[in-house]
N, C-alpha and C. Protein backbone atom coordinates (compact mmCIF):
# COMPACT_ATOMS: atom_id res chain seq x y z
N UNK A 1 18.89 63.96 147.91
CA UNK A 1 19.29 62.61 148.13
C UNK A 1 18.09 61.66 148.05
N UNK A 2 17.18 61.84 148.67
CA UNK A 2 15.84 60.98 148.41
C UNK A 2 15.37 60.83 146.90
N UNK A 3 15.62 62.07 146.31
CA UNK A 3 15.18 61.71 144.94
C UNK A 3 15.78 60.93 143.86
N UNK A 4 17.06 61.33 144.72
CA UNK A 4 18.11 59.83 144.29
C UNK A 4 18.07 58.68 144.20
N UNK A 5 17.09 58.38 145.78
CA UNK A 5 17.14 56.75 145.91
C UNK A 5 15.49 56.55 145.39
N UNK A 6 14.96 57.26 144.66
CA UNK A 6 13.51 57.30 144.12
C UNK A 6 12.34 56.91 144.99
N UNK A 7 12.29 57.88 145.67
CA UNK A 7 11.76 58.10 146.83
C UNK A 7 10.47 58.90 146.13
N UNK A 8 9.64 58.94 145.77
CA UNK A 8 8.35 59.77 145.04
C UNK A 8 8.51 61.07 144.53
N UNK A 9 7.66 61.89 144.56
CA UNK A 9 7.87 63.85 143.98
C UNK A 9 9.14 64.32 144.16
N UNK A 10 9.36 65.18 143.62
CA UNK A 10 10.90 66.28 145.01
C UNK A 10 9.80 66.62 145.82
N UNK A 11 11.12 66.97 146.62
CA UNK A 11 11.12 67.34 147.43
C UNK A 11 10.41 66.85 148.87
N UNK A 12 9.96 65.42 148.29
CA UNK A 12 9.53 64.42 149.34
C UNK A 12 10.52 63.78 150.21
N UNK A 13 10.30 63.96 151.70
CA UNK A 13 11.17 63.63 152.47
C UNK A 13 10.76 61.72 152.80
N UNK A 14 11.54 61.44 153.42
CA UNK A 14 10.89 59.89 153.33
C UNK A 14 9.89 59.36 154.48
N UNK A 15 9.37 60.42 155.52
CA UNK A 15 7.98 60.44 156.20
C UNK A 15 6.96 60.73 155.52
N UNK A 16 6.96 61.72 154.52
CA UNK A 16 5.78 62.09 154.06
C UNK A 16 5.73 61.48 152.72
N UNK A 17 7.18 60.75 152.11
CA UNK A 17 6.26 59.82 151.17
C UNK A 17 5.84 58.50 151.39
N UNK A 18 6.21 57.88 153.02
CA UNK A 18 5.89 56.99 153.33
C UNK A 18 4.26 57.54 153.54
N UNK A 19 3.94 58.33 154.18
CA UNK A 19 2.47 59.11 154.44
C UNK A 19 1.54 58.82 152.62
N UNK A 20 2.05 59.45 151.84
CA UNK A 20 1.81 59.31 150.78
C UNK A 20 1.22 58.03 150.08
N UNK A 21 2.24 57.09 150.46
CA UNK A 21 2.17 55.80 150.04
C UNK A 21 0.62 55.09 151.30
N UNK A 22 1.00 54.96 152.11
CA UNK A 22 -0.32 54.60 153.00
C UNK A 22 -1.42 55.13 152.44
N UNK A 23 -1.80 56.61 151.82
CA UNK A 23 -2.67 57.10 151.83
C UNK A 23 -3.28 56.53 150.70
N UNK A 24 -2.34 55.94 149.47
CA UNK A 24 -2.81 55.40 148.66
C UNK A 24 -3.08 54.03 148.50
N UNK A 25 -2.48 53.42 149.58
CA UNK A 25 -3.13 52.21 149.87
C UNK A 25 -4.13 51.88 150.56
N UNK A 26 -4.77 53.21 151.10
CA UNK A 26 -5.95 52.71 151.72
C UNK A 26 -7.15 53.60 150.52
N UNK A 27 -6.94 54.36 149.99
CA UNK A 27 -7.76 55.10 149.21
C UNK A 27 -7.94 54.10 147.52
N UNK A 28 -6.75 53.51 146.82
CA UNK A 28 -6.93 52.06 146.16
C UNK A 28 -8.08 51.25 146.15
N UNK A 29 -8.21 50.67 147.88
CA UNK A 29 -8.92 49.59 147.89
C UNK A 29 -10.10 50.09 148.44
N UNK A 30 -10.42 51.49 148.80
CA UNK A 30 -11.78 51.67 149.34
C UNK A 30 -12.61 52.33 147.80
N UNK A 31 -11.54 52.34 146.58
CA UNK A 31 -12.43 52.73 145.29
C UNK A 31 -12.90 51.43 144.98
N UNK A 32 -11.73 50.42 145.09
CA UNK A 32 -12.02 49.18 144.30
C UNK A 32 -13.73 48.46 144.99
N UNK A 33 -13.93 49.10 146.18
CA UNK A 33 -15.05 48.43 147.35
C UNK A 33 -16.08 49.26 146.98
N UNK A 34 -16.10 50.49 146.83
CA UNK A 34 -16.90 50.77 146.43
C UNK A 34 -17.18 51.13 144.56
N UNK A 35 -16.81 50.67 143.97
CA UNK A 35 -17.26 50.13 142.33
C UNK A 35 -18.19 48.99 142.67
N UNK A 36 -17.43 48.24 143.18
CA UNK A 36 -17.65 46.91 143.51
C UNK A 36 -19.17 46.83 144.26
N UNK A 37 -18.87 47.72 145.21
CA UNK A 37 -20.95 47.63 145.60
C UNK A 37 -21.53 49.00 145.17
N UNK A 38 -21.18 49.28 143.79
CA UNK A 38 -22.14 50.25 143.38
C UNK A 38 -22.47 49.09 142.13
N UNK A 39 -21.78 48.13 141.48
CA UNK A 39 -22.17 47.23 140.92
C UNK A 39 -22.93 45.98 141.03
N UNK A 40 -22.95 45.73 142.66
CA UNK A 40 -23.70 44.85 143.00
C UNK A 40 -25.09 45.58 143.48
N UNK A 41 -25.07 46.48 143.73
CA UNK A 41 -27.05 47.77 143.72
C UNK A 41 -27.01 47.67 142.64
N UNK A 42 -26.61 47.66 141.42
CA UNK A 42 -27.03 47.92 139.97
C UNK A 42 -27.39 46.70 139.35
N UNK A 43 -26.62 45.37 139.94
CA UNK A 43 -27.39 43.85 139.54
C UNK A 43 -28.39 44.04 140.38
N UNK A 44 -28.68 44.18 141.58
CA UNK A 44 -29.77 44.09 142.33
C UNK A 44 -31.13 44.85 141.95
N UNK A 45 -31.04 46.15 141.92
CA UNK A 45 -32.23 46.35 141.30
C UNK A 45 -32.55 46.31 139.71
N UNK A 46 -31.43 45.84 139.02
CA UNK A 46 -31.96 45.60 137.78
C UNK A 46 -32.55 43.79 138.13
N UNK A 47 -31.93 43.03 138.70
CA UNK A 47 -33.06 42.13 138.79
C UNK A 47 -34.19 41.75 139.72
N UNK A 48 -34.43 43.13 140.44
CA UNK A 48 -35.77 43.23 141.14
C UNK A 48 -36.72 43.76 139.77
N UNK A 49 -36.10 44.81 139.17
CA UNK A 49 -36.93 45.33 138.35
C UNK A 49 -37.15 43.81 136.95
N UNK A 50 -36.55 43.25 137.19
CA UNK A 50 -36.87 42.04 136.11
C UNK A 50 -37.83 41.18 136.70
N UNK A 51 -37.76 40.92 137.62
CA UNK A 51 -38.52 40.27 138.73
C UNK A 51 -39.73 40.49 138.22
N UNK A 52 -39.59 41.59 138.87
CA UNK A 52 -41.03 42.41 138.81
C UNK A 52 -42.14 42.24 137.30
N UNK A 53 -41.40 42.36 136.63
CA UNK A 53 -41.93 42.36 135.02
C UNK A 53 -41.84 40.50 134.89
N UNK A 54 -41.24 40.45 135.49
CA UNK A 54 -41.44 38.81 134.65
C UNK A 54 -42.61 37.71 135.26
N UNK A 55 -42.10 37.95 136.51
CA UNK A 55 -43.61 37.11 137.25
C UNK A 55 -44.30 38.31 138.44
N UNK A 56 -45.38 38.68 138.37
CA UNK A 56 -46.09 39.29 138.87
C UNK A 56 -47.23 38.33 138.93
N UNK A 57 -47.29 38.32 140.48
CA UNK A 57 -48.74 37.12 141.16
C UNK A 57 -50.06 37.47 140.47
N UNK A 58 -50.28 38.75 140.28
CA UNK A 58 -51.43 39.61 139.68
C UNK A 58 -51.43 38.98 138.55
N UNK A 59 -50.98 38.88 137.84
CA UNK A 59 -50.76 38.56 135.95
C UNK A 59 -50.77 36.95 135.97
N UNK A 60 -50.30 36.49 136.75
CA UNK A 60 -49.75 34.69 136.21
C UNK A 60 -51.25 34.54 136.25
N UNK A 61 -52.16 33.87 135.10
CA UNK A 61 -53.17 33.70 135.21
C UNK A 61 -53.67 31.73 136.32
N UNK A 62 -54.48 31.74 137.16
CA UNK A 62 -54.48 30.99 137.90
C UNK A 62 -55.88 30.37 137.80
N UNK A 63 -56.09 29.10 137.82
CA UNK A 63 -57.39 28.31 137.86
C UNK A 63 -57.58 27.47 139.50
N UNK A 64 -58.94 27.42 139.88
CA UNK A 64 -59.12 26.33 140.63
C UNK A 64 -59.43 25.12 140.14
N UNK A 65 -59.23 24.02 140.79
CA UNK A 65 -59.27 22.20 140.27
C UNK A 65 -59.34 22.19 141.73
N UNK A 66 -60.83 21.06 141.70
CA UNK A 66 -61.19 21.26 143.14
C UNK A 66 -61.38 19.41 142.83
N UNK A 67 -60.27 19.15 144.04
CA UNK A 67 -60.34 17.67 144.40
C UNK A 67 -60.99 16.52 145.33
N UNK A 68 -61.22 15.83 145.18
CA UNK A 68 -61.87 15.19 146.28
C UNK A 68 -60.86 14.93 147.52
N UNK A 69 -61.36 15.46 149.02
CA UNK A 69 -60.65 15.94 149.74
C UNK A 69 -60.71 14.19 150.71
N UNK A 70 -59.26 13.54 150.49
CA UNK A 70 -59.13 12.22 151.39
C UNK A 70 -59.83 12.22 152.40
N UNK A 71 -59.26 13.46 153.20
CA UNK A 71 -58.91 13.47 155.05
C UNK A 71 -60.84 13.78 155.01
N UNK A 72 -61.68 14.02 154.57
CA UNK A 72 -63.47 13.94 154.97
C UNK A 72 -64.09 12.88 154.08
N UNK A 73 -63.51 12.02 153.55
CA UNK A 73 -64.50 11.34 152.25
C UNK A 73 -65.33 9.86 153.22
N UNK A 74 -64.56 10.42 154.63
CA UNK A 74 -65.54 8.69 155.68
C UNK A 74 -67.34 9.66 155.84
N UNK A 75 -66.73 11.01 155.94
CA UNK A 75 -67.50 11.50 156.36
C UNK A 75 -68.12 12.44 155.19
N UNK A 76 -68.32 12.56 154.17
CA UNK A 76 -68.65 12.77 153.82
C UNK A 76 -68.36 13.07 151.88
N UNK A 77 -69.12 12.13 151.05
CA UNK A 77 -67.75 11.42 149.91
C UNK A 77 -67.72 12.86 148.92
N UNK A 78 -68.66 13.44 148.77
CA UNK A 78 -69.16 14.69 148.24
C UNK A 78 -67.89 16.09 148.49
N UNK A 79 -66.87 15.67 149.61
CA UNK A 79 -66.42 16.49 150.36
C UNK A 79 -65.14 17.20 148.95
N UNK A 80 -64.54 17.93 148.71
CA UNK A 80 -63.46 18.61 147.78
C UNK A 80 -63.05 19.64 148.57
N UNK A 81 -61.96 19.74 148.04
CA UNK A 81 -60.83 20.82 148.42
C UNK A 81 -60.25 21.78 146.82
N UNK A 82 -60.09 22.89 147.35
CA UNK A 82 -59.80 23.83 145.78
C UNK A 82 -58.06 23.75 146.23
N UNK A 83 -57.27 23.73 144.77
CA UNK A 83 -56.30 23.47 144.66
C UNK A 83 -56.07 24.83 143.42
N UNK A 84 -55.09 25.74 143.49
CA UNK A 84 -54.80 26.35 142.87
C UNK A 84 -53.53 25.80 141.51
N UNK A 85 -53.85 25.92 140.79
CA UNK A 85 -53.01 25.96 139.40
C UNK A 85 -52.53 26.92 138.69
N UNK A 86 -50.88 27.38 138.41
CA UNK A 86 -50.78 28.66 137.18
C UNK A 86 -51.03 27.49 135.89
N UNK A 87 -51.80 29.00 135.23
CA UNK A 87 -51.69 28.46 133.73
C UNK A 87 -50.44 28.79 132.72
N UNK A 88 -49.94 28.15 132.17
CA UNK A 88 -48.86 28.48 131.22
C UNK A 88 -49.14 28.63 129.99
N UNK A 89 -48.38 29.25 128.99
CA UNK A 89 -48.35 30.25 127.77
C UNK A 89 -49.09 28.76 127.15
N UNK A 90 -48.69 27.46 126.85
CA UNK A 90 -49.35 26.56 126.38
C UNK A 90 -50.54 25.45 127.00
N UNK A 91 -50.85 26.02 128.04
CA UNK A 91 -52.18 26.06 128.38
C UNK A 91 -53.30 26.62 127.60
N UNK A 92 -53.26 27.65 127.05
CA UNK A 92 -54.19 28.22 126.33
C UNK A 92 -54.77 28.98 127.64
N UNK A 93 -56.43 29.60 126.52
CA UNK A 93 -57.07 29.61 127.32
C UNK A 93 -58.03 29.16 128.43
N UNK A 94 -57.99 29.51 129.72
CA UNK A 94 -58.11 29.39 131.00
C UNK A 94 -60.32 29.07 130.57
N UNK A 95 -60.78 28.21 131.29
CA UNK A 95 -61.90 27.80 130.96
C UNK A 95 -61.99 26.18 131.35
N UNK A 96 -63.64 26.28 131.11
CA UNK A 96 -63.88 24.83 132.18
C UNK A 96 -63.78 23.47 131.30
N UNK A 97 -63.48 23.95 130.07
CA UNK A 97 -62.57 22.36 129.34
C UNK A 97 -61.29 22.50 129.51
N UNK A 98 -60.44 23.21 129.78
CA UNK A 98 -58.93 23.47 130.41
C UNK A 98 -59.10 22.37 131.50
N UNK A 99 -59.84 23.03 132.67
CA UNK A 99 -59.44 22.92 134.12
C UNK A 99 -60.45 21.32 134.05
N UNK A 100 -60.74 21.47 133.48
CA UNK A 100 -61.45 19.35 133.71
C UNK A 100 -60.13 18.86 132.72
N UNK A 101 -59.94 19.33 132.28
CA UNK A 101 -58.67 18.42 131.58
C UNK A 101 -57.50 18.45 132.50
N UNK A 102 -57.47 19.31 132.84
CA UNK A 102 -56.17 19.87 134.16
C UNK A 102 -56.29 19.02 135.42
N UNK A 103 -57.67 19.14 136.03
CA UNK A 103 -58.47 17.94 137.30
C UNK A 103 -58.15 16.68 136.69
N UNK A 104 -58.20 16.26 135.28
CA UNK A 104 -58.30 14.68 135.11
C UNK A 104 -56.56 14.50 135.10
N UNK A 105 -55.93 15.01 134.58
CA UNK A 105 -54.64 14.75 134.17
C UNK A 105 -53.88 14.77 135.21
N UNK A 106 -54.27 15.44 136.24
CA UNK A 106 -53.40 15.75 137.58
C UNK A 106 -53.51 15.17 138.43
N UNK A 107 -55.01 15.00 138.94
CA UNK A 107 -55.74 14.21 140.30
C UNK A 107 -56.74 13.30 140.06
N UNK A 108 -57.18 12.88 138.48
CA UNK A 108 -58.39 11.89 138.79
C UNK A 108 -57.59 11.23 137.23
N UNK A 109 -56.39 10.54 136.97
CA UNK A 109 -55.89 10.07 136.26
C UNK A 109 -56.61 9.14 135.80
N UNK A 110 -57.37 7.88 136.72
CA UNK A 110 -58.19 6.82 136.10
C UNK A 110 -59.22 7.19 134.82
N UNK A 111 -59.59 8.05 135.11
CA UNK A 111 -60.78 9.01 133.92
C UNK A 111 -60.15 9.85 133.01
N UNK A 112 -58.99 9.84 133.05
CA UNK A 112 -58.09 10.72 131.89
C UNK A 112 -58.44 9.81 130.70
N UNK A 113 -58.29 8.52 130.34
CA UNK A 113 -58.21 7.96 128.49
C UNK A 113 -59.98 7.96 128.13
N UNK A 114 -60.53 8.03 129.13
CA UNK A 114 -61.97 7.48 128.52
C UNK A 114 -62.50 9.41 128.35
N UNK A 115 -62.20 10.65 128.52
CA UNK A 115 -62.71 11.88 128.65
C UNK A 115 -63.03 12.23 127.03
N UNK A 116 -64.30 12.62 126.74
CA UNK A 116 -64.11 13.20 125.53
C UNK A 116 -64.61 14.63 125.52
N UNK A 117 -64.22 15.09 126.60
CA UNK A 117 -65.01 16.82 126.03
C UNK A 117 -65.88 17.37 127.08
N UNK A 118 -66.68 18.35 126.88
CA UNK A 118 -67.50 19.49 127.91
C UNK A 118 -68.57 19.89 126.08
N UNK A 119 -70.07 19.64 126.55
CA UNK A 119 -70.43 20.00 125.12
C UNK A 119 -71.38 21.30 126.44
N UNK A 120 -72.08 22.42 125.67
CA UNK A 120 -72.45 23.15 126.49
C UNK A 120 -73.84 23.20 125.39
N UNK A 121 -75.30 23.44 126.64
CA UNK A 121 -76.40 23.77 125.46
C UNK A 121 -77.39 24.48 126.59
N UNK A 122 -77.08 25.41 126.43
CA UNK A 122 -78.19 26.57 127.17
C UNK A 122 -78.13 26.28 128.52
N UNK A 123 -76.91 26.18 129.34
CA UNK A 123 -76.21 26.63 130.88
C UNK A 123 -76.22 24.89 131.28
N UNK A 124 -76.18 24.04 130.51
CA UNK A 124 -76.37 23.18 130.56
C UNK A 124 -75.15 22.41 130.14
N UNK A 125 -74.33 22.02 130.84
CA UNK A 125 -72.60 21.58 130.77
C UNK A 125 -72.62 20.10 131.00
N UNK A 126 -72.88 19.05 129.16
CA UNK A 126 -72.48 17.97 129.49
C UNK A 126 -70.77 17.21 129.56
N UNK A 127 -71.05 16.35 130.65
CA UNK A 127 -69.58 15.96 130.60
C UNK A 127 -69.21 14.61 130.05
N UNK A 128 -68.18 14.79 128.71
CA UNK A 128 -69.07 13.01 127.84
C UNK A 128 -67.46 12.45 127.80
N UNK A 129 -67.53 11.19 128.21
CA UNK A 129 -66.75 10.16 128.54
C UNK A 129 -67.23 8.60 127.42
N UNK A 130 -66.09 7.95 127.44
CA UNK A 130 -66.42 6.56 126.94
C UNK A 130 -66.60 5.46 127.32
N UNK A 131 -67.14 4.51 127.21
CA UNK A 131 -68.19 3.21 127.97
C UNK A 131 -67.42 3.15 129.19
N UNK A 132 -66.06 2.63 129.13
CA UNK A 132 -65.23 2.48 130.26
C UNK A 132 -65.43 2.89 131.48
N UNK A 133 -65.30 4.49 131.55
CA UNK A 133 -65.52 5.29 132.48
C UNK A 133 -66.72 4.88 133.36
N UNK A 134 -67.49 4.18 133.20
CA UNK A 134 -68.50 4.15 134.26
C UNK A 134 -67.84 3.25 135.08
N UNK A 135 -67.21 1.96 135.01
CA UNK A 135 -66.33 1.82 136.04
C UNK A 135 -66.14 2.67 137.34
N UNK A 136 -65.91 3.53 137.29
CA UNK A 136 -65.99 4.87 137.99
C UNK A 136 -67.16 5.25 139.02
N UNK A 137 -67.96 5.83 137.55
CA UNK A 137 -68.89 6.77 137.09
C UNK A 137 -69.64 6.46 138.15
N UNK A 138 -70.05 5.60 138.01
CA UNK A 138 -71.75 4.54 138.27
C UNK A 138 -71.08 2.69 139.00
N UNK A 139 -69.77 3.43 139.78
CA UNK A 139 -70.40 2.20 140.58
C UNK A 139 -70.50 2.65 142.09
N UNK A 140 -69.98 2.18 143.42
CA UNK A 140 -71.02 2.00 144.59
C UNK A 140 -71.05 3.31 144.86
N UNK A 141 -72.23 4.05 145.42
CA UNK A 141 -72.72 5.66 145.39
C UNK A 141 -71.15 6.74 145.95
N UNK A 142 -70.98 5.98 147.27
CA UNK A 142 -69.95 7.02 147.63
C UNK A 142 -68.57 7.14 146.66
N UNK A 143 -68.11 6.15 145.98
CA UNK A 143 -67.44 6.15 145.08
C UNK A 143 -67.56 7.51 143.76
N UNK A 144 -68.74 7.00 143.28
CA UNK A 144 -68.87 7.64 141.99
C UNK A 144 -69.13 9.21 142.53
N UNK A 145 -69.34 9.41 143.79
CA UNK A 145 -70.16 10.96 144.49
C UNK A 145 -68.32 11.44 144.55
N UNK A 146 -67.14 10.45 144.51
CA UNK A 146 -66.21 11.12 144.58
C UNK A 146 -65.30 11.41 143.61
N UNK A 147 -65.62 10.96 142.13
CA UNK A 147 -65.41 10.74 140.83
C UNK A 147 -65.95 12.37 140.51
N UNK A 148 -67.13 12.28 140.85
CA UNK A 148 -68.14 13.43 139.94
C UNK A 148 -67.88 14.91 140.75
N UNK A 149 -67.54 14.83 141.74
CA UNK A 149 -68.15 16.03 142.72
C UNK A 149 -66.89 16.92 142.15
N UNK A 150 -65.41 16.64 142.52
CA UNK A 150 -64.54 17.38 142.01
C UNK A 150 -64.95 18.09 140.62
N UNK A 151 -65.40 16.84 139.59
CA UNK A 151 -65.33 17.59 137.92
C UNK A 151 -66.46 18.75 137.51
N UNK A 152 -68.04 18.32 139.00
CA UNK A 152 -68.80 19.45 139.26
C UNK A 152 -68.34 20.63 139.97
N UNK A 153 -67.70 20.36 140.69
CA UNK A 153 -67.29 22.15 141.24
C UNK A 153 -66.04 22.64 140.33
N UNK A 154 -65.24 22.12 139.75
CA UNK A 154 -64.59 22.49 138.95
C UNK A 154 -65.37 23.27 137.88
N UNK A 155 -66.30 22.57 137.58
CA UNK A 155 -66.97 23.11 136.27
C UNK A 155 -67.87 24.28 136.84
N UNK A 156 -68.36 24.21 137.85
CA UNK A 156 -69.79 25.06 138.47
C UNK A 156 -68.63 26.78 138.86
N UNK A 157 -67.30 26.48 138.99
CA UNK A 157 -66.68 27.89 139.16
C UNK A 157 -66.74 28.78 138.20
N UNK A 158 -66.71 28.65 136.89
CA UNK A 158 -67.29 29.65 135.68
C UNK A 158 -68.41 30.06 135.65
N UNK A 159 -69.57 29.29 136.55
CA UNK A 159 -70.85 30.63 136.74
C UNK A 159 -71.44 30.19 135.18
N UNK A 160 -72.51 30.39 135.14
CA UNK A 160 -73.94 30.56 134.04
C UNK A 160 -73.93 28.50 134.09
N UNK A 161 -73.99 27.91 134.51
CA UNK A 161 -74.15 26.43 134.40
C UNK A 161 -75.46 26.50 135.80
N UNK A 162 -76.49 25.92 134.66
CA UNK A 162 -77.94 25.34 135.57
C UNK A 162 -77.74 23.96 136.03
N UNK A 163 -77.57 23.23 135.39
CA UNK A 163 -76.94 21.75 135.62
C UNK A 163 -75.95 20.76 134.89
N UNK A 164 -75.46 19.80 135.57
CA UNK A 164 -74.15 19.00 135.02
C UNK A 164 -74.69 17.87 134.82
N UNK A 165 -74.52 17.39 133.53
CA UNK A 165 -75.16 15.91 133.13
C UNK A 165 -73.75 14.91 132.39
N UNK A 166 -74.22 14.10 132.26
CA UNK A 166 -72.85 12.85 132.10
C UNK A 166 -73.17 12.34 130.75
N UNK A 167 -72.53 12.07 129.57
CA UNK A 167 -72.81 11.46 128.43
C UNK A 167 -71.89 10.39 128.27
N UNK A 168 -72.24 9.29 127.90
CA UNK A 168 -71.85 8.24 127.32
C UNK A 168 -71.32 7.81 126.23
N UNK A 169 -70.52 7.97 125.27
CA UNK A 169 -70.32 7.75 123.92
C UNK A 169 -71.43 9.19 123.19
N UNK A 170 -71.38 9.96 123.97
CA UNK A 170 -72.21 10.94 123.29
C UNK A 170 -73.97 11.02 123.82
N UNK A 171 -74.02 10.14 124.61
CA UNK A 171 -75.26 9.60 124.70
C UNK A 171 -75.65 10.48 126.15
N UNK A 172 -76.38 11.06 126.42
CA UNK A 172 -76.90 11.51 128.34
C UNK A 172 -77.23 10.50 128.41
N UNK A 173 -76.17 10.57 130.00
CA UNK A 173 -76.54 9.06 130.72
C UNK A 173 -77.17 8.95 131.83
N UNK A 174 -78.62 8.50 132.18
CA UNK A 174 -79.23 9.45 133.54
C UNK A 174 -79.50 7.38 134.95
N UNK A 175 -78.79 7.08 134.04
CA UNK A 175 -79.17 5.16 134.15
C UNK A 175 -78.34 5.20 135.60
N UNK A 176 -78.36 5.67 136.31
CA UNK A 176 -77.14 5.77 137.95
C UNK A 176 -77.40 4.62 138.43
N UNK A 177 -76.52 3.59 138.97
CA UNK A 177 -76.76 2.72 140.03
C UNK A 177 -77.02 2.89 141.31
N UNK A 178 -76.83 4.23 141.69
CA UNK A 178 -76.57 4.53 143.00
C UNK A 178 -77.48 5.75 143.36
């Protein structure tokens, strides 16, 4: 008679295919739960493992640009702070005409149009600008000590530099007001 009223297998009585039926409603949704978080561990460490390969702190190559530091300049105008920078794929290479171009463009904007370059001659790193720039450069001492000091320690972090001199239209400029 049960199989009559289509009641599941033969010989299923209608307790044990009600049993039946429960069993598959709870066994259903504990496959569907677990697919479900065996697929979400499989996004997860595939994008740890992407992670991993894509930005690694070790690899992103990084420069210092050392700024003139506000909060000491009463006390002392000379004063800078190092500021870390990543370099990006169109950055090029990492070096002290990068990172003075990087210092001017970022934090000493006034001296960005007049910059022409880093010429180097036996540890000797001039830094040559156009007439304008002395505005800056060469006017009242603590001023210009806060113009220059950043683009010197910026430059003095690559090591083999004996001294930093200033050019003018190409010209060494040693004429200081201050």
């Amino acid at each position: 008679m049960d199989r009559a009223l289509g009641f599941g297998p033969r010989g299923c009585g209608f307790e044990s295919c009600q049993a039946h039926m429960n069993l598959k409603r709870t066994i259903v949704p504990l496959g569907i739960l677990f697919v479900i978080g065996l697929l979400v561990w499989v996004s997860h460490e595939t994008l740890k493992k992407v992670s991993r390969e894509t930005k690694n702190d070790d690899e992103i190559p990084k420069i210092r640009l050392f700024v003139s530091d506000a909060s000491r300049i009463q006390e002392d105008c000379a004063s800078v702070k190092a500021v870390s920078r990543e370099i990006t794929a169109i950055d090029g290479n990492p070096g002290a005409e990068l990172a003075v171009r990087l210092l001017l463009n970022d934090y000493v904007p006034e001296l960005k149009p007049y910059y022409r370059g880093l010429g180097f001659n036996e540890g000797i790193v001039i830094v040559n600008f156009t007439r304008p720039a002395l505005k800056y450069l060469n006017s009242a001492a603590c001023m210009q000590t806060s113009y220059k000091a950043p683009i010197e320690a910026t430059i003095l972090q690559f090591g083999a530099t004996s001294r930093i001199e200033y050019a003018i239209d190409g010209e060494v400029f040693d004429e200081w007001d201050a």
